[in-house]
Every structure is written in structure tokens, then in C-alpha cells.
Protein backbone atom coordinates (compact mmCIF):
# COMPACT_ATOMS: atom_id res chain seq x y z
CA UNK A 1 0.00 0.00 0.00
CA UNK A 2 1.17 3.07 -0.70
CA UNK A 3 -1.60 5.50 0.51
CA UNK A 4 -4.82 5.07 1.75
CA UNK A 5 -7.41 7.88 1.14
CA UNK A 6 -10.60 6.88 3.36
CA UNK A 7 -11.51 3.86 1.87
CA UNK A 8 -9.02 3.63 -1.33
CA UNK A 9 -6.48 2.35 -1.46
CA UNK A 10 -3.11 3.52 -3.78
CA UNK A 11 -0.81 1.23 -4.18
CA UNK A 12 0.95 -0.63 -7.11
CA UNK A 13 -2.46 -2.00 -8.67
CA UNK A 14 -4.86 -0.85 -9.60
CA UNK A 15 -4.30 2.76 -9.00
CA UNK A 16 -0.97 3.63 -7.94
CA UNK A 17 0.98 6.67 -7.17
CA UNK A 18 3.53 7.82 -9.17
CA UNK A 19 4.19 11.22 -7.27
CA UNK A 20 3.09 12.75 -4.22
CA UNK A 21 4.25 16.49 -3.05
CA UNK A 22 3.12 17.76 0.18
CA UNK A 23 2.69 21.49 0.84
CA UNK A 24 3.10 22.84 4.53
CA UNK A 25 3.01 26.19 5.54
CA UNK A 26 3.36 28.01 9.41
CA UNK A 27 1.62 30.61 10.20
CA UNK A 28 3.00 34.08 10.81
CA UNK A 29 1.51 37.58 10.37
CA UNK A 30 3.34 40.93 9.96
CA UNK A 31 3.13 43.63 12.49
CA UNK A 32 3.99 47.01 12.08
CA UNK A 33 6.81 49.05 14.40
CA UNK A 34 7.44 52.52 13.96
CA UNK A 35 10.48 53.28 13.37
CA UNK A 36 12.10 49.46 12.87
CA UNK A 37 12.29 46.33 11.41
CA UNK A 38 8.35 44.34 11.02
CA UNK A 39 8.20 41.72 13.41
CA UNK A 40 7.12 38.52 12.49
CA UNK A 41 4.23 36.65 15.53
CA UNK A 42 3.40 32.67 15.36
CA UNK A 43 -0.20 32.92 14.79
CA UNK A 44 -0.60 28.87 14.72
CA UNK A 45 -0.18 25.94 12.11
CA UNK A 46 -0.59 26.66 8.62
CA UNK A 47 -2.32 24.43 5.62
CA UNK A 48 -0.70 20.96 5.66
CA UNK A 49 -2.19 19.34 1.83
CA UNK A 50 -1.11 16.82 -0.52
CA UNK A 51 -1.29 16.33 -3.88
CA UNK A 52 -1.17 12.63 -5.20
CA UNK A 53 -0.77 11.78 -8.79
CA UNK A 54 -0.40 8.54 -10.73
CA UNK A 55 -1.14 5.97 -13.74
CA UNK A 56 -3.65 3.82 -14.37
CA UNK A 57 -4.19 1.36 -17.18
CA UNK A 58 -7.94 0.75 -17.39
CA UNK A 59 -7.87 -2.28 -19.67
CA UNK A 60 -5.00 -3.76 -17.99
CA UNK A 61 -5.85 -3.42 -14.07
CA UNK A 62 -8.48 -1.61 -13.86
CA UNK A 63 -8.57 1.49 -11.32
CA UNK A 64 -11.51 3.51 -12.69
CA UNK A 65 -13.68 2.16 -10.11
CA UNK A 66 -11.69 3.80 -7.34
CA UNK A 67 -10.93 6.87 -9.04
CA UNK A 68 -15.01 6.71 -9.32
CA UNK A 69 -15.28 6.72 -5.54
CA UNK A 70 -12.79 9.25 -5.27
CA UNK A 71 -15.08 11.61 -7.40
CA UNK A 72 -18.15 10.58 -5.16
CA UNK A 73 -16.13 11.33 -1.94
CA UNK A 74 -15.29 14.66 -3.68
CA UNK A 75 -18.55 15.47 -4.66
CA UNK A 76 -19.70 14.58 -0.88
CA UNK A 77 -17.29 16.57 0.68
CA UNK A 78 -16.51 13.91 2.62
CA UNK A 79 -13.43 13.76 5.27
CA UNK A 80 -11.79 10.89 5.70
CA UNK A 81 -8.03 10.14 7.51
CA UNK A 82 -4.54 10.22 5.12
CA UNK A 83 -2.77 7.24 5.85
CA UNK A 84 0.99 6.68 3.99
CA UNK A 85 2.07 3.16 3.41
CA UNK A 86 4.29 2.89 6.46
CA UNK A 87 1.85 3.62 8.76
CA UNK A 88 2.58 7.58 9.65
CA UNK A 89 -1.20 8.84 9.84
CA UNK A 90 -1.60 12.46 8.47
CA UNK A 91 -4.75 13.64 9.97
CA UNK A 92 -7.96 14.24 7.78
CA UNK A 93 -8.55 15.54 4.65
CA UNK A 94 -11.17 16.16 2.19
CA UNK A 95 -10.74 16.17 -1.57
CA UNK A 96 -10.45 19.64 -3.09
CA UNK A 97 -9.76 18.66 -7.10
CA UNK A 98 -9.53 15.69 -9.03
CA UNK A 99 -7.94 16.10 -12.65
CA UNK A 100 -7.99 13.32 -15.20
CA UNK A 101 -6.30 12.75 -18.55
CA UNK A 102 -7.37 9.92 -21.20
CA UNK A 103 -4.31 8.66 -23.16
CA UNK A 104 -4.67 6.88 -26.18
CA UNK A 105 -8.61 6.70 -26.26
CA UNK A 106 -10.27 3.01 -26.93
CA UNK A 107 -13.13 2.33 -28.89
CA UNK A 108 -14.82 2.19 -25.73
CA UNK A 109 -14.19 6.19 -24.68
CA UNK A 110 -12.20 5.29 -22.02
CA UNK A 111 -7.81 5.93 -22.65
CA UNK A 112 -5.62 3.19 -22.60
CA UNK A 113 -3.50 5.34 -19.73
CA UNK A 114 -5.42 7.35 -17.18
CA UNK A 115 -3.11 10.03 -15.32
CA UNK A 116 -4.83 11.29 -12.62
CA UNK A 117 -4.18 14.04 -9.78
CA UNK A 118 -5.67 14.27 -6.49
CA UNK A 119 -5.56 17.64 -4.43
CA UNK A 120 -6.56 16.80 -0.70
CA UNK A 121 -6.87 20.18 1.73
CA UNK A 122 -6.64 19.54 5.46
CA UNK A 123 -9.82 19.11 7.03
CA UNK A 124 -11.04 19.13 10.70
CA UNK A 125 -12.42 15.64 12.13
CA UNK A 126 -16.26 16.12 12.92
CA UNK A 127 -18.66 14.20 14.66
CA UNK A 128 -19.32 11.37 12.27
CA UNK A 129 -17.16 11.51 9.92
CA UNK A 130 -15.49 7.71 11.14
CA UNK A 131 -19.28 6.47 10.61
CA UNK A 132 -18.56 7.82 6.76
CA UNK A 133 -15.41 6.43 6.57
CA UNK A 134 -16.75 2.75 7.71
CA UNK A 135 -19.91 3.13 5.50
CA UNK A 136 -17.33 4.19 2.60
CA UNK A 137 -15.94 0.60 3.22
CA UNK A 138 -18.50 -1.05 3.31
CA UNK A 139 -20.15 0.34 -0.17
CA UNK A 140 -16.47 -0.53 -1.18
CA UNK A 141 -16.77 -4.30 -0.15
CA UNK A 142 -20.19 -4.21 -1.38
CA UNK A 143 -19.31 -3.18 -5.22
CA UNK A 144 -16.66 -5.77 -4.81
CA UNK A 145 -19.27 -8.55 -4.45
CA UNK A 146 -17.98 -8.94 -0.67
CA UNK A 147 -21.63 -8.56 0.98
């Protein structure tokens, strides 16, 4: 596994990740002095998002079911907790954008190559958003043929 979004999962098949970069910011304002240098004041934690792209190959191992769920989470606004593959948790997130490009189109519409980028923003846990998360699993399971 390389990252799990919710209830996705990235990893080598059959939506993987070719490239994640992570933008982190502290916060700081500006104040004003008379007569001197501005001095800088901690205000707090800045934005903390990731973006995630990657490959998939439709025809070959499939992947355009998750991406799919990914657009249904987006479209939900749903949160859901960043997991990398080593276990370091991230916190929650929500999914701002999804972009998606169709490489050598098949007869069918759909591209031989799908690149794909994810844009998560940081999001504040609220009070039932680990009931979404465990329903999100369980549609997940159920689309597999699981239930």
C-alpha cells in the first residue's frame, strides 16, 4: 500500500501513485513598528495538503472504479483520515480537485492510460465523519461482491 485515502487504497495496482508532493506552511503575520524592522508573531499551524498523482491502465488493471469513488467522496465533501504506506497517519482531509487525462482513447471512450491528480486540503475531524469512513468501506466491499 502506498496511501490510503478513506476507503481507497493507492498502491501498485490498480491505481498507484507515481508522485506525491506535500505542501506545509506556518503561520505568521506581519506587524507594524514605527520606526524598525516588522516583526514577524506565530499565529498557529498553517495548511498541511497533498497532492497525489499517478497511472492507471484501465484495460490492464483496472482502477476507474476507485478513481469513481474518489469523485463521489469529492462530490460529498466527505473527510476521511490520510494514511501513507508505512503507517505515519496524516490527519484528515477532504478532496479539493480531481484532474484526469485519457491517453490513447479506446473504442470504448475510455484511454488506454489514465493520469490522474488528487488535491486533498486539510480538514477538521467532525462528529461522524469515522461512521462515513466505515460506510465508505462497506459500499467498497459491497461493489466488490464482498456482501
Amino acid at each position: 500500500m502506498q496511501y490510503l485515502l478513506g476507503a481507497v487504497v493507492l498502491d501498485t495496482r490498480p491505481l498507484s501513485a507515481d508522485s506525491v508532493r506535500r505542501t506545509a506552511t506556518g503561520g505568521l503575520v506581519a506587524k507594524p513598528v514605527i520606526g524598525g524592522l516588522q516583526r514577524k508573531e506565530r499565529t498557529g499551524e498553517g495548511e498541511d495538503d497533498f497532492v497525489i498523482s499517478g497511472t492507471a491502465l484501465p484495460t490492464r488493471t483496472g482502477g476507474l472504479e476507485q478513481l469513481e469513488l474518489l469523485h463521489t467522496m469529492r462530490r460529498a465533501g466527505t473527510r476521511f483520515p490520510l494514511m501513507r504506506g508505512d503507517g505515519t497517519r496524516h490527519g484528515w482531509y477532504a478532496i479539493k480537485e480531481i484532474s484526469e487525462e485519457h491517453r490513447e482513447i479506446q473504442r470504448n471512450g475510455i484511454g488506454f492510460e489514465v493520469l490522474y491528480t488528487i488535491t486533498l486540503e486539510q480538514a477538521e475531524e467532525q462528529a461522524g465523519d469515522g461512521l462515513a469512513v466505515v460506510g465508505g468501506l462497506l459500499s467498497l466491499f459491497a461493489s466488490l461482491g464482498g456482501l
